[in-house]
PDB file of N, CA and C in Angstrom:
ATOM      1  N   UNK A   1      34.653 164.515  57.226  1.00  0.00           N
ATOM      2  CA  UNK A   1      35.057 164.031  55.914  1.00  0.00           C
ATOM      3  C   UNK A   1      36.577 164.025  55.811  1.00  0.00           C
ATOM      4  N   UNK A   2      37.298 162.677  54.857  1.00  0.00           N
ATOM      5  CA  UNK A   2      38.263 163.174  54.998  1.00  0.00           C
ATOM      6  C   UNK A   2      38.729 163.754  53.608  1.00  0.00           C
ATOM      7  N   UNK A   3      40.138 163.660  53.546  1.00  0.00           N
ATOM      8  CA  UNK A   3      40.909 164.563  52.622  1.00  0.00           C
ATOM      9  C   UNK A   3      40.575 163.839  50.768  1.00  0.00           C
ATOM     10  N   UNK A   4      40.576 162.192  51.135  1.00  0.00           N
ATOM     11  CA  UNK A   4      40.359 161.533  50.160  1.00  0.00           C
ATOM     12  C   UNK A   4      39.082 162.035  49.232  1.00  0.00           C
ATOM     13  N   UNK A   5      38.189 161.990  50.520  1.00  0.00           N
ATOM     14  CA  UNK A   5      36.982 161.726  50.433  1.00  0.00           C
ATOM     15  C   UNK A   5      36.460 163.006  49.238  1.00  0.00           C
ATOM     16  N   UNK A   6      36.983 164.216  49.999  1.00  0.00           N
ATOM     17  CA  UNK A   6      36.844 165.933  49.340  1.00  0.00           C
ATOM     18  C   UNK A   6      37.456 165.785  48.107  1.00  0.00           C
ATOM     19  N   UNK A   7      38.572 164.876  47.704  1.00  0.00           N
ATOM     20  CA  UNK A   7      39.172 164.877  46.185  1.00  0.00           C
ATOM     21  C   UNK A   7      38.490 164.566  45.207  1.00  0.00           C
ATOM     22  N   UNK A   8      38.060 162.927  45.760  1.00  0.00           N
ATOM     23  CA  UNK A   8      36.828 162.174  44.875  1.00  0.00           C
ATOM     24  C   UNK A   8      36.117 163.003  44.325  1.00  0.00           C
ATOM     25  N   UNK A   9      35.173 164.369  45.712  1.00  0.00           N
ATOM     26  CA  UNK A   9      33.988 164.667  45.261  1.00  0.00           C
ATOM     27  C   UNK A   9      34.194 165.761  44.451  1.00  0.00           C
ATOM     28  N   UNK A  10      35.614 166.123  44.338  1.00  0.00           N
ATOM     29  CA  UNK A  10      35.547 167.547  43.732  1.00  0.00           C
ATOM     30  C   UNK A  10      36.262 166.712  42.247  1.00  0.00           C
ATOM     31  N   UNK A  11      36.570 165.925  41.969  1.00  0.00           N
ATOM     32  CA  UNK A  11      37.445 165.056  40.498  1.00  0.00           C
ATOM     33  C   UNK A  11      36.439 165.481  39.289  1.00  0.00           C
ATOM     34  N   UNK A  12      35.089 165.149  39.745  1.00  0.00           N
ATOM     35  CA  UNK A  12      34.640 165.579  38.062  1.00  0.00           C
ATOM     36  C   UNK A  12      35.107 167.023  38.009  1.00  0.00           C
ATOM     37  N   UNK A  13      34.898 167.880  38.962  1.00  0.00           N
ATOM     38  CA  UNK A  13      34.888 169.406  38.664  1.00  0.00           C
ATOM     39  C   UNK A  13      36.255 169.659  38.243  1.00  0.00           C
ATOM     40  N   UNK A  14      37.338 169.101  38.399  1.00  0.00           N
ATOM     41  CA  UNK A  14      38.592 169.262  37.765  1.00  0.00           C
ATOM     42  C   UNK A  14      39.245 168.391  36.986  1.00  0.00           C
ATOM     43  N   UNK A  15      39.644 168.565  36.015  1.00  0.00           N
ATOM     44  CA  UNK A  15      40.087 167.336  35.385  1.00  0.00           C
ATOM     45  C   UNK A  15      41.822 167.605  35.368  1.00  0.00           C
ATOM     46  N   UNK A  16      42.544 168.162  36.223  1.00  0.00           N
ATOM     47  CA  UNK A  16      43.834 168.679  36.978  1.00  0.00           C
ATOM     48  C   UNK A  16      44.326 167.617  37.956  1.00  0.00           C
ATOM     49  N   UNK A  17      45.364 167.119  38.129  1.00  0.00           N
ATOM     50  CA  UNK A  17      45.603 166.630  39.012  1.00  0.00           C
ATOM     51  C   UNK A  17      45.352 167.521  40.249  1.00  0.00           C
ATOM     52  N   UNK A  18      44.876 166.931  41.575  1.00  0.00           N
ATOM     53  CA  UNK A  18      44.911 167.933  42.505  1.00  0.00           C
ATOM     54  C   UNK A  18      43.535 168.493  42.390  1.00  0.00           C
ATOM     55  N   UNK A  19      43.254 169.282  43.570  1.00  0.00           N
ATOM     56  CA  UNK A  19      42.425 170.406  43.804  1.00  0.00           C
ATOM     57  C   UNK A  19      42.073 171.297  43.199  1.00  0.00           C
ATOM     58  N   UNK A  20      42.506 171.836  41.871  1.00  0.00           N
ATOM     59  CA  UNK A  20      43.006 172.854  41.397  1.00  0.00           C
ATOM     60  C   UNK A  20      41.897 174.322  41.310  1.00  0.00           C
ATOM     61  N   UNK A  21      40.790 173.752  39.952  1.00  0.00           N
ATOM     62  CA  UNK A  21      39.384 174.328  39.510  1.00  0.00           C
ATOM     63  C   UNK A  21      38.632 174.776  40.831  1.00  0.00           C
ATOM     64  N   UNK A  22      38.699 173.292  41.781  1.00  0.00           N
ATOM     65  CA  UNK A  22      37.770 173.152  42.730  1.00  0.00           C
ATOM     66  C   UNK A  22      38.556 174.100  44.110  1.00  0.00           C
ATOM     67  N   UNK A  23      39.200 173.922  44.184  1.00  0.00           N
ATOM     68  CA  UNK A  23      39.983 175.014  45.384  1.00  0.00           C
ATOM     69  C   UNK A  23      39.708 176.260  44.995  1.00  0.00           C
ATOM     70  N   UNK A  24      40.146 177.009  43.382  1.00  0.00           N
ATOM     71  CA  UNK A  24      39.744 178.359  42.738  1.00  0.00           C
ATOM     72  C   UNK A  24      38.442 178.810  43.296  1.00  0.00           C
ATOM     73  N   UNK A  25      37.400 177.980  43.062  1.00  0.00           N
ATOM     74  CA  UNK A  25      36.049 178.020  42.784  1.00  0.00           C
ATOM     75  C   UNK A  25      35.878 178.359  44.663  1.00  0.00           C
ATOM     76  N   UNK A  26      36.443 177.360  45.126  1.00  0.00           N
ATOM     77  CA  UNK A  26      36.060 177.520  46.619  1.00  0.00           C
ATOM     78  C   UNK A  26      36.975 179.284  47.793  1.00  0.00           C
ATOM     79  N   UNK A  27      38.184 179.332  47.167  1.00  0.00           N
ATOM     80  CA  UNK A  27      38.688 180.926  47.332  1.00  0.00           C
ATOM     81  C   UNK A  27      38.078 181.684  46.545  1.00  0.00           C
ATOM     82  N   UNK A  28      37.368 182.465  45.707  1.00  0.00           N
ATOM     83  CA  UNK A  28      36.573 182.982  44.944  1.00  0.00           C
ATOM     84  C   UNK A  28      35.355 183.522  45.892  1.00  0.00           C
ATOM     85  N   UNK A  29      34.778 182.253  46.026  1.00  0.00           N
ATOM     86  CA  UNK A  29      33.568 181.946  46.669  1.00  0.00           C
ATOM     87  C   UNK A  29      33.714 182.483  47.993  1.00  0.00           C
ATOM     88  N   UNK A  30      34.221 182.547  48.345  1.00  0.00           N
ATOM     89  CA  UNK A  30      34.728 182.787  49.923  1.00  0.00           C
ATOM     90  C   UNK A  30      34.792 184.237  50.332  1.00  0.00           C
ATOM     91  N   UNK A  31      35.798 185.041  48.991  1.00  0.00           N
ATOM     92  CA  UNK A  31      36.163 186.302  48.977  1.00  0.00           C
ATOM     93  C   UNK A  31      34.972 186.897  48.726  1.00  0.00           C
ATOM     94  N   UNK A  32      33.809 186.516  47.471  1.00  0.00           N
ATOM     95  CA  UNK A  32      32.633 187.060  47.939  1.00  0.00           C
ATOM     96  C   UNK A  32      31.718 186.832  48.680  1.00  0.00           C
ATOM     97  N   UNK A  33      31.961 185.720  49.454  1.00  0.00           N
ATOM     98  CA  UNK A  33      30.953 185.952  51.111  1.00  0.00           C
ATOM     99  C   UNK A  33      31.746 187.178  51.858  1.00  0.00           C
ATOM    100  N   UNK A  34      32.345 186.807  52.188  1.00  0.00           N
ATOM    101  CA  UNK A  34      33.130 187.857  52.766  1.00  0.00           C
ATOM    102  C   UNK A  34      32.847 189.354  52.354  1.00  0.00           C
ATOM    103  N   UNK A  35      33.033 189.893  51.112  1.00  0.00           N
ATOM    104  CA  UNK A  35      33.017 190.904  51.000  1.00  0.00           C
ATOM    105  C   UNK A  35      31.166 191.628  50.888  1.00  0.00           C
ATOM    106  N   UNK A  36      30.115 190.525  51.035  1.00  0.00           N
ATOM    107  CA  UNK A  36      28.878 190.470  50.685  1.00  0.00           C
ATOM    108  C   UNK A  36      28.568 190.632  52.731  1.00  0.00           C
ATOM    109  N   UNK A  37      29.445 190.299  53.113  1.00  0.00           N
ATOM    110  CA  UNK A  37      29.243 190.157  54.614  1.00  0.00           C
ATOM    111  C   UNK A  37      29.856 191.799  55.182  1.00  0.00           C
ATOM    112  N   UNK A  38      30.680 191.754  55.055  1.00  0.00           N
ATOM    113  CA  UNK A  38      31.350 193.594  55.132  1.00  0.00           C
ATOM    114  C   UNK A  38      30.625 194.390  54.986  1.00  0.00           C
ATOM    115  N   UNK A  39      29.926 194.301  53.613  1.00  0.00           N
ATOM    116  CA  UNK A  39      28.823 194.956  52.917  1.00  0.00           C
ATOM    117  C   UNK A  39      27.464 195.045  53.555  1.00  0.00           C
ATOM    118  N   UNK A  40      27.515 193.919  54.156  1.00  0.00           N
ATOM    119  CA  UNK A  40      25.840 193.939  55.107  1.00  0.00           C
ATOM    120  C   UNK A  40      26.242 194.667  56.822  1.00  0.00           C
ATOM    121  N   UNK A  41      27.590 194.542  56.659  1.00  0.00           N
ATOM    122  CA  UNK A  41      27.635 194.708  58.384  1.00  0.00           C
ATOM    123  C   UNK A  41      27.839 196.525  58.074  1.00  0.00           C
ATOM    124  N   UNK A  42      28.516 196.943  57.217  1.00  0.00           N
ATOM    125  CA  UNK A  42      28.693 198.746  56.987  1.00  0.00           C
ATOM    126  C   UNK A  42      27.420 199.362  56.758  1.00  0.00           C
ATOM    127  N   UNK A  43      26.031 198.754  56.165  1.00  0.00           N
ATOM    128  CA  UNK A  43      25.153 199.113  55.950  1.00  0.00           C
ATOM    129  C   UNK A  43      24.292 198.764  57.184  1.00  0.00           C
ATOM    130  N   UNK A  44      24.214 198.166  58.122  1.00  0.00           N
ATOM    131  CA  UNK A  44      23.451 198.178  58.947  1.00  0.00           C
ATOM    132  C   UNK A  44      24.082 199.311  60.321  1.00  0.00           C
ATOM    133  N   UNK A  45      25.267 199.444  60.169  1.00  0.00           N
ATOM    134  CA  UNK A  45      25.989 200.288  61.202  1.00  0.00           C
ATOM    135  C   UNK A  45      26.261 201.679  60.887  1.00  0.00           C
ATOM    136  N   UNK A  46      25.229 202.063  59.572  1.00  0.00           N
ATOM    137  CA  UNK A  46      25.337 203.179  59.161  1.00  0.00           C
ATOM    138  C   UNK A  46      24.204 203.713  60.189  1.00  0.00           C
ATOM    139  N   UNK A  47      23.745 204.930  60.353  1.00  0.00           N
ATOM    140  CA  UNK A  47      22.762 206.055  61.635  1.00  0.00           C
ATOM    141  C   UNK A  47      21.959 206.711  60.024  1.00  0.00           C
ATOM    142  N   UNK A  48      21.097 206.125  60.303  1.00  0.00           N
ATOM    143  CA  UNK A  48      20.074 206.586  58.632  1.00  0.00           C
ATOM    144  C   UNK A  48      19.047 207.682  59.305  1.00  0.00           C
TER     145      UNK A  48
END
């Protein structure tokens, strides 16, 4: 996909010039995979 293409699809979700809502939404999102992933890997590497 290109860069255009990702603006278009994210335009309703922001009404900002730019990326703005839709970039937030997508770092957000990210930080809790991430921290939902940490979370699964400390709990399985715990000795129960």
């Amino acid at each position: 996909m290109s860069t255009s293409t990702l603006v278009q699809l994210a335009a309703p979700i922001s009404s900002e010039n730019g990326p703005g809502l839709f970039l937030r939404i997508v770092v957000v999102a990210s930080i809790v995979g991430v921290c939902l992933l940490g979370w699964i890997l400390v709990r399985a590497g715990r000795d129960n």
